[in-house]
Structures are given as C-alpha cells and as structure tokens.
C-alpha atoms as a PDB file:
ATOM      1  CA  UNK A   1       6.778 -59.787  44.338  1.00  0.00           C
ATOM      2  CA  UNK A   2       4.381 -57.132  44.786  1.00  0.00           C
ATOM      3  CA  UNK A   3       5.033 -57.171  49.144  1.00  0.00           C
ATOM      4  CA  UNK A   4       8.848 -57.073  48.156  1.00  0.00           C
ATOM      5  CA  UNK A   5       8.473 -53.728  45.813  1.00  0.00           C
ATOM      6  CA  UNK A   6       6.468 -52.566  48.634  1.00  0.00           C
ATOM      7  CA  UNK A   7       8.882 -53.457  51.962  1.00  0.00           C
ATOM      8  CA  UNK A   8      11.703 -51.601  49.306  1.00  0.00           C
ATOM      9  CA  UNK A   9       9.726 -48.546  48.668  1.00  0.00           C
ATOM     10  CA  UNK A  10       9.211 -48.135  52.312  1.00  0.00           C
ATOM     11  CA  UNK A  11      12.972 -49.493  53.286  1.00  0.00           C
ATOM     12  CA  UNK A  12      14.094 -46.197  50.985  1.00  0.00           C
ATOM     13  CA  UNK A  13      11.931 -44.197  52.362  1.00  0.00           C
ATOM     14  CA  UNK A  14      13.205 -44.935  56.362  1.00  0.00           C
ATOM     15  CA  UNK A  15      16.862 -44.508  54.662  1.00  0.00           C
ATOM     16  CA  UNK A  16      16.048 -41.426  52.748  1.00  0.00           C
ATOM     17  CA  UNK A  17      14.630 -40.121  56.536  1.00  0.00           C
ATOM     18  CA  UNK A  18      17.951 -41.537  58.104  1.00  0.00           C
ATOM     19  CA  UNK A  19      19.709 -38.789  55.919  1.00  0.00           C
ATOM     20  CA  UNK A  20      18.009 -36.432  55.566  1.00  0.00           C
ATOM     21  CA  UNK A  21      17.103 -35.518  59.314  1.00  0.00           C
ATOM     22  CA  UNK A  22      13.942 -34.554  60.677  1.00  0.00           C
ATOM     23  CA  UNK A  23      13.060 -31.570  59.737  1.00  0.00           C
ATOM     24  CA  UNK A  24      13.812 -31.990  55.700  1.00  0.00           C
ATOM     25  CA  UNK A  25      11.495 -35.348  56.317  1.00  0.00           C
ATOM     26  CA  UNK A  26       8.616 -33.363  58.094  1.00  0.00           C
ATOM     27  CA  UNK A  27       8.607 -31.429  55.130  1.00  0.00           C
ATOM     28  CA  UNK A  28       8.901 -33.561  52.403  1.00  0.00           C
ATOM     29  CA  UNK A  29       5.826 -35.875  54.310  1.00  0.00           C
ATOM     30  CA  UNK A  30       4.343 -32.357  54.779  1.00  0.00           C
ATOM     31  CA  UNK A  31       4.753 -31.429  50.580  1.00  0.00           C
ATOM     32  CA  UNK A  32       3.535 -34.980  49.399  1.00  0.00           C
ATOM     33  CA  UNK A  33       0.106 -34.645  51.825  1.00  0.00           C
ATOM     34  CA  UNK A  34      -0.355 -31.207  50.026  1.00  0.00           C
ATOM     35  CA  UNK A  35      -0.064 -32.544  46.722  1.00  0.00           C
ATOM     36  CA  UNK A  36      -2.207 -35.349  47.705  1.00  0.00           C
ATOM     37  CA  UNK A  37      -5.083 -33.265  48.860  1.00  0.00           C
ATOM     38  CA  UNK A  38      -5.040 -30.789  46.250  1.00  0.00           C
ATOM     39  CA  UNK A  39      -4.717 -33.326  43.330  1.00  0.00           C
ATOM     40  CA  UNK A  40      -7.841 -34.978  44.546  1.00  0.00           C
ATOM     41  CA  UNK A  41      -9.784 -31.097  45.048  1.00  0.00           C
ATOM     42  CA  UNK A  42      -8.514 -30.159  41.478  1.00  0.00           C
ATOM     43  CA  UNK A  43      -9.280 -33.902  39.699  1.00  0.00           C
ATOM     44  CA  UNK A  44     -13.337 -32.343  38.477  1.00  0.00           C
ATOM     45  CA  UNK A  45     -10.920 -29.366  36.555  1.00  0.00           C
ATOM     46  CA  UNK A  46      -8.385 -32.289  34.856  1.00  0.00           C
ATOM     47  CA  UNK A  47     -11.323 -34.521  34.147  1.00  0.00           C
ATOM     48  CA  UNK A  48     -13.064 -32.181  32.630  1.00  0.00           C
ATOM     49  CA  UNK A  49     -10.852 -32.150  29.876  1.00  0.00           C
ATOM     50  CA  UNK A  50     -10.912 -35.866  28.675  1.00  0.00           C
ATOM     51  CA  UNK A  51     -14.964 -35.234  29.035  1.00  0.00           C
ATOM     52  CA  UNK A  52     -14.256 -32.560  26.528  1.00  0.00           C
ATOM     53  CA  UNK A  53     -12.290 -34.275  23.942  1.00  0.00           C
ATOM     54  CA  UNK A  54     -15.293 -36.459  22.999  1.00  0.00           C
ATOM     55  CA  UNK A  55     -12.328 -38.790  20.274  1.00  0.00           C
ATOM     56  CA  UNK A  56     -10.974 -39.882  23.712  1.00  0.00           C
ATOM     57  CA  UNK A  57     -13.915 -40.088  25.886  1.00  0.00           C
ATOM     58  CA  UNK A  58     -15.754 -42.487  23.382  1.00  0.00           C
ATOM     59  CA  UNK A  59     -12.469 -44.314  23.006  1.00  0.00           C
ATOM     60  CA  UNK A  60     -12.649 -45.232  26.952  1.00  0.00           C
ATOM     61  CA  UNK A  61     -15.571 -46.409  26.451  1.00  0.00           C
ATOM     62  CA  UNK A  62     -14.763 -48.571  23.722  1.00  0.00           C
ATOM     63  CA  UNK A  63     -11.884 -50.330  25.989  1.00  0.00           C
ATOM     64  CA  UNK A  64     -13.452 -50.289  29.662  1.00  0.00           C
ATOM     65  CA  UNK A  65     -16.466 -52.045  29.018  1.00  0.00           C
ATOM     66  CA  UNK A  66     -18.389 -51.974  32.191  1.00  0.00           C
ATOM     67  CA  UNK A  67     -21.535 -53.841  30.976  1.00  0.00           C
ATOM     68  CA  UNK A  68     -19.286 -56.946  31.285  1.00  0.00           C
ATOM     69  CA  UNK A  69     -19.121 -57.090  35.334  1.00  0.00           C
ATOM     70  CA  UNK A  70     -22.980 -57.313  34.936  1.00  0.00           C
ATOM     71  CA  UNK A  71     -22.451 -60.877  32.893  1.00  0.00           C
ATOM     72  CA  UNK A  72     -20.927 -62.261  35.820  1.00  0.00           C
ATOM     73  CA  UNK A  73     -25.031 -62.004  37.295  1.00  0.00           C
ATOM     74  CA  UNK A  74     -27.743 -62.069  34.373  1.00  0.00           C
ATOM     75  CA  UNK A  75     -26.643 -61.272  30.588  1.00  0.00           C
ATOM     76  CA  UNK A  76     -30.330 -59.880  30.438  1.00  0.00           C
ATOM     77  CA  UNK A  77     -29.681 -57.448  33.366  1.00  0.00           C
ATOM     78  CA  UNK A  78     -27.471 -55.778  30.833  1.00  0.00           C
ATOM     79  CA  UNK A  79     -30.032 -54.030  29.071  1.00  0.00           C
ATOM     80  CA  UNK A  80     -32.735 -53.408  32.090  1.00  0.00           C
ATOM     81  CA  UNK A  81     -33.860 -49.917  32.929  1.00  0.00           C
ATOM     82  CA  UNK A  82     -31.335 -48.248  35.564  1.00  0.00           C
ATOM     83  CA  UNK A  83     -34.248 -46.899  37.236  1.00  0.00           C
ATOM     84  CA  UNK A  84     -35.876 -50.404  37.585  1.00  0.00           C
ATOM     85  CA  UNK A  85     -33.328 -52.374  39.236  1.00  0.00           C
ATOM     86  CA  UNK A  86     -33.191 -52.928  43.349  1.00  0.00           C
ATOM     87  CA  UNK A  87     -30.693 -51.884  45.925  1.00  0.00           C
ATOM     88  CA  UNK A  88     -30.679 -55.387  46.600  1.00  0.00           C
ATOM     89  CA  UNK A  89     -30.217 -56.901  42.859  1.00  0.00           C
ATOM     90  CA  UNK A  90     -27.388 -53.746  42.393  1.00  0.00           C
ATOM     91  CA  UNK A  91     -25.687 -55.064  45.123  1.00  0.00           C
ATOM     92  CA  UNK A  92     -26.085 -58.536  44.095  1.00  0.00           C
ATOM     93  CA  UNK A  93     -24.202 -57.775  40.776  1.00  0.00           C
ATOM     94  CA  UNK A  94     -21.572 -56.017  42.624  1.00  0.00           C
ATOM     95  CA  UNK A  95     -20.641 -58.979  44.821  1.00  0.00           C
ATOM     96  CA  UNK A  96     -20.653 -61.485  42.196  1.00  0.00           C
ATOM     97  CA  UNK A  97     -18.202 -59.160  39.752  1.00  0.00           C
ATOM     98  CA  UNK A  98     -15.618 -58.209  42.699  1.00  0.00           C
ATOM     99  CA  UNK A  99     -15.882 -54.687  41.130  1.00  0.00           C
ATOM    100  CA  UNK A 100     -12.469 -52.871  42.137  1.00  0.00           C
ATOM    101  CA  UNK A 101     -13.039 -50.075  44.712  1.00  0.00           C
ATOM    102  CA  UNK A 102     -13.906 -47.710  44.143  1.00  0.00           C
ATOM    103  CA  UNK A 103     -16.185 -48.349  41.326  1.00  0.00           C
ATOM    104  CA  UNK A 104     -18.747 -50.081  43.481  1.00  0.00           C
ATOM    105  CA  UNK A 105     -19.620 -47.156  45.702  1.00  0.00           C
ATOM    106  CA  UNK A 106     -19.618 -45.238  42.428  1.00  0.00           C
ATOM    107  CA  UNK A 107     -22.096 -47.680  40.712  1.00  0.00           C
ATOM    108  CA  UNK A 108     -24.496 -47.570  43.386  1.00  0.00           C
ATOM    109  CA  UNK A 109     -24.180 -43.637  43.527  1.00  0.00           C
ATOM    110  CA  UNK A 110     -24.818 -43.174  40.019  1.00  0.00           C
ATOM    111  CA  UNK A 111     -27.495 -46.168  39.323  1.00  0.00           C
ATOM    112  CA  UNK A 112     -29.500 -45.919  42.456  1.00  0.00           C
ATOM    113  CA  UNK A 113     -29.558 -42.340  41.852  1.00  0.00           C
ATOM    114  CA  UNK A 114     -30.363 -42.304  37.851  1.00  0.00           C
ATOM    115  CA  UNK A 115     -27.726 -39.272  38.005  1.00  0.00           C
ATOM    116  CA  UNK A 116     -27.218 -40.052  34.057  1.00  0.00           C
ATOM    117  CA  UNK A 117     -30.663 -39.621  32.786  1.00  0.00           C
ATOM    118  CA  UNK A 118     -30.711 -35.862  31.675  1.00  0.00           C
ATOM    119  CA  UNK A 119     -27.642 -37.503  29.193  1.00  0.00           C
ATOM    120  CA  UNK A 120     -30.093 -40.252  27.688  1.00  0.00           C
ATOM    121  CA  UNK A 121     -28.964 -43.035  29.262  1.00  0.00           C
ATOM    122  CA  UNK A 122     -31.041 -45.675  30.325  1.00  0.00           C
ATOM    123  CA  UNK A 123     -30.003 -49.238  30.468  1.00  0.00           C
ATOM    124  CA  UNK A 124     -28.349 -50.752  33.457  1.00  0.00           C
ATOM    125  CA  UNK A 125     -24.801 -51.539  30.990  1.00  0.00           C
ATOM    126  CA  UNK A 126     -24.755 -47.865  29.731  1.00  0.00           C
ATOM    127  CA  UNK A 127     -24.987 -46.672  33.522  1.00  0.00           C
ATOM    128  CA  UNK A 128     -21.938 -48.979  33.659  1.00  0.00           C
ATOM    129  CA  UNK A 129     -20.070 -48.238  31.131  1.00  0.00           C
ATOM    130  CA  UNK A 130     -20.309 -44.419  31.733  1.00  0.00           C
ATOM    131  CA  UNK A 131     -19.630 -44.738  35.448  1.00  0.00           C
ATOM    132  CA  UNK A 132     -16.456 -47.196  35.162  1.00  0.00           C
ATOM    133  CA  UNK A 133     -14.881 -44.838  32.720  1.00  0.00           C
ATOM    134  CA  UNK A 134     -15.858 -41.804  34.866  1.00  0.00           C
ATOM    135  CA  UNK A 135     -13.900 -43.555  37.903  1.00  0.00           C
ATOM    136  CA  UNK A 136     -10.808 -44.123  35.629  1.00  0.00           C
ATOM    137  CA  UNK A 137     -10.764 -40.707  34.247  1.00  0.00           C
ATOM    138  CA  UNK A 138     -10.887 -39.314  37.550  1.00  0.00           C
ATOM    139  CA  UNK A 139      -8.510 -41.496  38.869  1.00  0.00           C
ATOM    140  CA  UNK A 140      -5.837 -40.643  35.444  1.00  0.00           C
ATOM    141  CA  UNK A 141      -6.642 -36.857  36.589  1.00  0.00           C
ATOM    142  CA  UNK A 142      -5.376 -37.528  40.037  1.00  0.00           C
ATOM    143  CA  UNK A 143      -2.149 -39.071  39.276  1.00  0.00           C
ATOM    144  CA  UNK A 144      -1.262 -35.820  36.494  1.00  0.00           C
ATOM    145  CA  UNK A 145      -2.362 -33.452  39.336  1.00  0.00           C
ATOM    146  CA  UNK A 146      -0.209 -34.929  42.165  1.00  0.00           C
ATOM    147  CA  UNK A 147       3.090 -35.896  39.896  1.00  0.00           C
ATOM    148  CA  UNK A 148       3.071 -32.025  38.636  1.00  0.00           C
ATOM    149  CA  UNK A 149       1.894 -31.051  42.162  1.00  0.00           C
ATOM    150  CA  UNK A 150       4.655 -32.827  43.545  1.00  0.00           C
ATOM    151  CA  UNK A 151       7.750 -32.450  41.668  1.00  0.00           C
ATOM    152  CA  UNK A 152       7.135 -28.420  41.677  1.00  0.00           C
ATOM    153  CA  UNK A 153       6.656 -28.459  45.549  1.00  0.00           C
ATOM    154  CA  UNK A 154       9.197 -30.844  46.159  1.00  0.00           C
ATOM    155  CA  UNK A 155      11.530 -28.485  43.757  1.00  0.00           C
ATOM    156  CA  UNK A 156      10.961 -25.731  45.615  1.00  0.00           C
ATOM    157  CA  UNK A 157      11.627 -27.604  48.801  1.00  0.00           C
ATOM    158  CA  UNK A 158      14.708 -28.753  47.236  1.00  0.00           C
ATOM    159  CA  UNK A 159      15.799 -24.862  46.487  1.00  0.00           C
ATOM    160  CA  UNK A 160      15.139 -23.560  50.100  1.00  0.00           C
ATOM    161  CA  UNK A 161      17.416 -26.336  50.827  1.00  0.00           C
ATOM    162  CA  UNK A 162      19.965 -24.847  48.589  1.00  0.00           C
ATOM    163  CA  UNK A 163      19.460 -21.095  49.810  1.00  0.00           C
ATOM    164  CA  UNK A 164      19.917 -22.282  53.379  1.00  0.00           C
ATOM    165  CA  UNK A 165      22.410 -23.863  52.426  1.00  0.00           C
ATOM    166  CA  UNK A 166      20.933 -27.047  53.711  1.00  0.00           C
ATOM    167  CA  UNK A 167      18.321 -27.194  56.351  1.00  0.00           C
ATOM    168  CA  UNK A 168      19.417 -28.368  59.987  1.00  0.00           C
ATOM    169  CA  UNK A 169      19.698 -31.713  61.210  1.00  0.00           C
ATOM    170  CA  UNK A 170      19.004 -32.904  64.641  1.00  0.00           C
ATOM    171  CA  UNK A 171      21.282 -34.813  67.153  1.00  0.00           C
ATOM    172  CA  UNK A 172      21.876 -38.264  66.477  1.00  0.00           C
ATOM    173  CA  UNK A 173      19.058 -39.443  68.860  1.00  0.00           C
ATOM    174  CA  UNK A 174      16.597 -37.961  66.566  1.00  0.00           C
ATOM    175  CA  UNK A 175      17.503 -40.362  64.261  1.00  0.00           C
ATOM    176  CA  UNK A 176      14.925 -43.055  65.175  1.00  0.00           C
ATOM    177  CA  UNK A 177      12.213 -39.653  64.648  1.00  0.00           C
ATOM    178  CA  UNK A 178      13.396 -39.027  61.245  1.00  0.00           C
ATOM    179  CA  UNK A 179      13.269 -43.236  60.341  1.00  0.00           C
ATOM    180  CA  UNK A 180       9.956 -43.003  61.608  1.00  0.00           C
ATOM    181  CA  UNK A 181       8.875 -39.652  59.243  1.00  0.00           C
ATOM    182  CA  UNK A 182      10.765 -41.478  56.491  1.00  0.00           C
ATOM    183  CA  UNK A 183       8.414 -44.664  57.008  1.00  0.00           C
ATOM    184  CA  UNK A 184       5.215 -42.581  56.973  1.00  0.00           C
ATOM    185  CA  UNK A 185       6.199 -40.786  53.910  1.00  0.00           C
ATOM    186  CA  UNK A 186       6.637 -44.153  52.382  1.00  0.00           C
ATOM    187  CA  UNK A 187       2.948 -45.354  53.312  1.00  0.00           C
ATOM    188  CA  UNK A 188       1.809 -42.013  51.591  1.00  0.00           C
ATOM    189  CA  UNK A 189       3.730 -42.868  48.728  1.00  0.00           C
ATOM    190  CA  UNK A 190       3.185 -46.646  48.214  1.00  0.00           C
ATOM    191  CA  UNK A 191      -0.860 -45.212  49.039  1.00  0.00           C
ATOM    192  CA  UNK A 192      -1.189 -43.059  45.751  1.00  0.00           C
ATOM    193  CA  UNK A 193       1.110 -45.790  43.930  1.00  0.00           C
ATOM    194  CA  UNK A 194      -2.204 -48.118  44.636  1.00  0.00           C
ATOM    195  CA  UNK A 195      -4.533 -45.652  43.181  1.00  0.00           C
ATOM    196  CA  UNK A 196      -3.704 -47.177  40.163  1.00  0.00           C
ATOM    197  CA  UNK A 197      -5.126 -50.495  41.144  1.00  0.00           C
ATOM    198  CA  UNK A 198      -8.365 -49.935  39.862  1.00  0.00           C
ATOM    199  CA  UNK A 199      -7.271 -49.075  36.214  1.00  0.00           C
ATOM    200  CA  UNK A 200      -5.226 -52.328  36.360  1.00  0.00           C
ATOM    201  CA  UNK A 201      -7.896 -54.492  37.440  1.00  0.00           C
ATOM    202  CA  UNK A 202     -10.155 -53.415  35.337  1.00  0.00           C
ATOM    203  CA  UNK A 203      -8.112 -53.865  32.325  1.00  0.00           C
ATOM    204  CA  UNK A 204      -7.062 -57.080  33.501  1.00  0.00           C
ATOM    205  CA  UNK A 205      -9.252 -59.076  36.350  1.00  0.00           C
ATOM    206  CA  UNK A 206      -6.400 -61.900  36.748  1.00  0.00           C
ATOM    207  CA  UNK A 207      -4.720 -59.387  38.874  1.00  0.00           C
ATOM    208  CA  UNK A 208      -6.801 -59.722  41.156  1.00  0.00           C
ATOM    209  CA  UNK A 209      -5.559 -63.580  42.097  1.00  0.00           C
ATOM    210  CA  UNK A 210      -1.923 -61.523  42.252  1.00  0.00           C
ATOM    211  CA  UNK A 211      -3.128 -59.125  44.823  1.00  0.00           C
ATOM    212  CA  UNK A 212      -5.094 -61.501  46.998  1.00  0.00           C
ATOM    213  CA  UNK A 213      -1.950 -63.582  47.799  1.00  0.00           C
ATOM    214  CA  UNK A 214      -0.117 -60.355  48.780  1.00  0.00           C
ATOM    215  CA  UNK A 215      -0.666 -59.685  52.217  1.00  0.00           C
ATOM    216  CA  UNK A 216       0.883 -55.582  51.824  1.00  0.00           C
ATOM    217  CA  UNK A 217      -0.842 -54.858  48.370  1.00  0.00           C
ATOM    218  CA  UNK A 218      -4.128 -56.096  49.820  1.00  0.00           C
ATOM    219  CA  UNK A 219      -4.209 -53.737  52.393  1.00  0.00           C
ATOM    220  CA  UNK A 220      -2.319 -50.846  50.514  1.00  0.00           C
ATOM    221  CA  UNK A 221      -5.573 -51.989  48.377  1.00  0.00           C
ATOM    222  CA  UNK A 222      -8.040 -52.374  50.682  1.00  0.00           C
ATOM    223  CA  UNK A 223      -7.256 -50.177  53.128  1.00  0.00           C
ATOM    224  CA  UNK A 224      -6.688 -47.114  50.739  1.00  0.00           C
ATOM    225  CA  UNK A 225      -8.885 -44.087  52.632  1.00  0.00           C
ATOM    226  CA  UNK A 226      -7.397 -41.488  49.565  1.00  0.00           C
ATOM    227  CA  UNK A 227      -9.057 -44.252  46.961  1.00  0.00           C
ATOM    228  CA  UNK A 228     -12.428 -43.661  47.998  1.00  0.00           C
ATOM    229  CA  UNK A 229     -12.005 -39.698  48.106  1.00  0.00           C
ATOM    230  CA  UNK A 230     -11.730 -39.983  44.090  1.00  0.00           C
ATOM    231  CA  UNK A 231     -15.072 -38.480  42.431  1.00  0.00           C
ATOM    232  CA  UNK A 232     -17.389 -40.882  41.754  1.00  0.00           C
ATOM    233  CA  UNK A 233     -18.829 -39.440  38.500  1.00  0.00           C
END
C-alpha cells in the first residue's frame, strides 16, 4: 500500500512535468526546495510558540511518553541520573527501542550533553520525555512553515503564469527533461510527506512492521537527508 501511494505521487508528478513543460517544472522544483529550506531555518521561531503555551506543551508530554523506549532495556534505567549513564549504555537503549530517526541522534545530543539541566531535569526518562516531544514539536513546526511557505510561493508562481499569459514550453523533445523535473519534484515531495514518520511511529510502534515490508517508504524513511536537518531540541 504504502509503495503504491508512493509510485502514484511520483507517477503525477512525471505527468504534471509532461504538461507543464520545463521551465514551469524547474520552477515549481525550484519553489518547493525554497520552502523546504526555509521551513526548516524558521522551525526554532514556530516552535517557540508551542514552548510558550505551557497547556499544550505539558499536554505533549502527557501523550509522547518517551520514558517508555527506555523499558524496552532496564525499567530502573528510567529514573537514573542523565549525567550518569554511558555512551555505550545510551546507545544500548537506543538499539533495543528502534527509536524513529531522528530522535536517536537527538537523545544522544541532549543526554550525553546534560543540555536540560539549567531546566531541573535530571533523570534519564525526563531527558526523554522532554527530548521526544522537542523532536515532534519541531517536526509539527516544519510541516506549518513549508505548507504556508509553499502554497504562497507556489501562488505567486501560479500568477506570473497568468500575467505571462502562460510561461513557454519547449519542443517536444524536451519532453523526456520536463518528465525527469516532474520525477524529482515528486522525490521532494514524497521526502517532506515522510517527515511525518516519526510522529506516527511514535504514537504507534506497529507501524513500524508496515514500513519495514515497504521497500519505497523504507528508504523515503531511511534515506530522508531533510529528516535529520530538523532541530534536535
């Protein structure tokens, strides 16, 4: 199911480049990558606001309870000292929970580095909790940024369309260049469409059996170099 949405997304994508020529698809792959980068550069401002509305905040907590991928090691880990548990042990608990990226790099970022002790935290599940819930906040923050980001760019793209009364399209051997553009704007799209993995997964692990038998959402997964750009804390 999940490589058939994906082969779709990208089979629209070719068509949409089929029609619309090259030069409209350069610039629609050239408006999404802008929205891209400057939703993840503007996801601290965004964030900043659920960190602010304390109601929510504590509500995050509440639901993503991180202290629960420690379980999966030592129930007792739960309420060790951040600053007294290994590299090695951190990593240990990592492993055994499958943590969805990019929470993992974010755990040993914040834990390792005790970055949460001028906030009075000091347990090894607190450290958890607050760092998971960081991840998905800053993840929320990037999807808001880039769907405003991108429907005003790609409006505006849309109206200098209009005032041109429609931008010009190559010769018909062109055609395989604007397929091509079409398929890379696809990628980008189906690559931010995964940034929601994370959230899923950690709301509900079973996913994760889902995702392994899909060869295209495990690398869409795996393989997504915008996912790890997302603040860790």
């Amino acid at each position: 199911m999940i490589d058939f949405a994906i082969i779709l997304i990208l089979a629209l994508c070719v068509l949409a480049g089929y029609y619309r020529g090259v030069l409209y698809s350069a610039l629609t792959v050239g408006v999404t990558l802008v929205s891209l980068l400057f939703a993840l550069l503007l996801v601290p401002v965004v964030s900043g606001v659920f960190h602010a509305d304390t109601e929510t905040y504590n509500t995050m907590l509440y639901y993503f309870e991180g202290y629960e991928y420690i379980n999966e090691t030592s129930v007792e880990m739960v309420l060790a000292r951040a600053e007294d548990v290994t590299e090695a042990e951190l990593n240990e608990i990592i492993a055994n929970a499958d943590i969805p990226i990019p929470m993992g790099a974010a755990l040993k970022k914040t834990v390792l580095g005790t970055v949460y002790r001028d906030k009075g935290l000091v347990t090894l599940g607190d450290y958890f909790n607050q760092t998971i819930v960081n991840v998905v906040i800053n993840i929320l923050s990037f999807g808001i940024l880039f769907i405003v980001l991108r429907t005003l760019l790609g409006f505006g793209l849309l109206m200098t369309d209009h005032a041109v009364h429609g931008l010009p399209i190559l010769e018909k051997y062109d055609i395989p260049i604007s397929c091509g553009i079409g398929f890379i704007h696809g990628v980008l799209i189906v690559f931010v469409i995964f940034m929601a993995v994370p959230i899923a997964l950690t709301v509900l692990p079973k996913l994760y059996d889902t995702l392994n038998n899909s060869l295209l959402g495990n690398f869409f997964y795996r393989a997504n170099v915008f996912l790890r750009m997302i603040p860790k804390t």
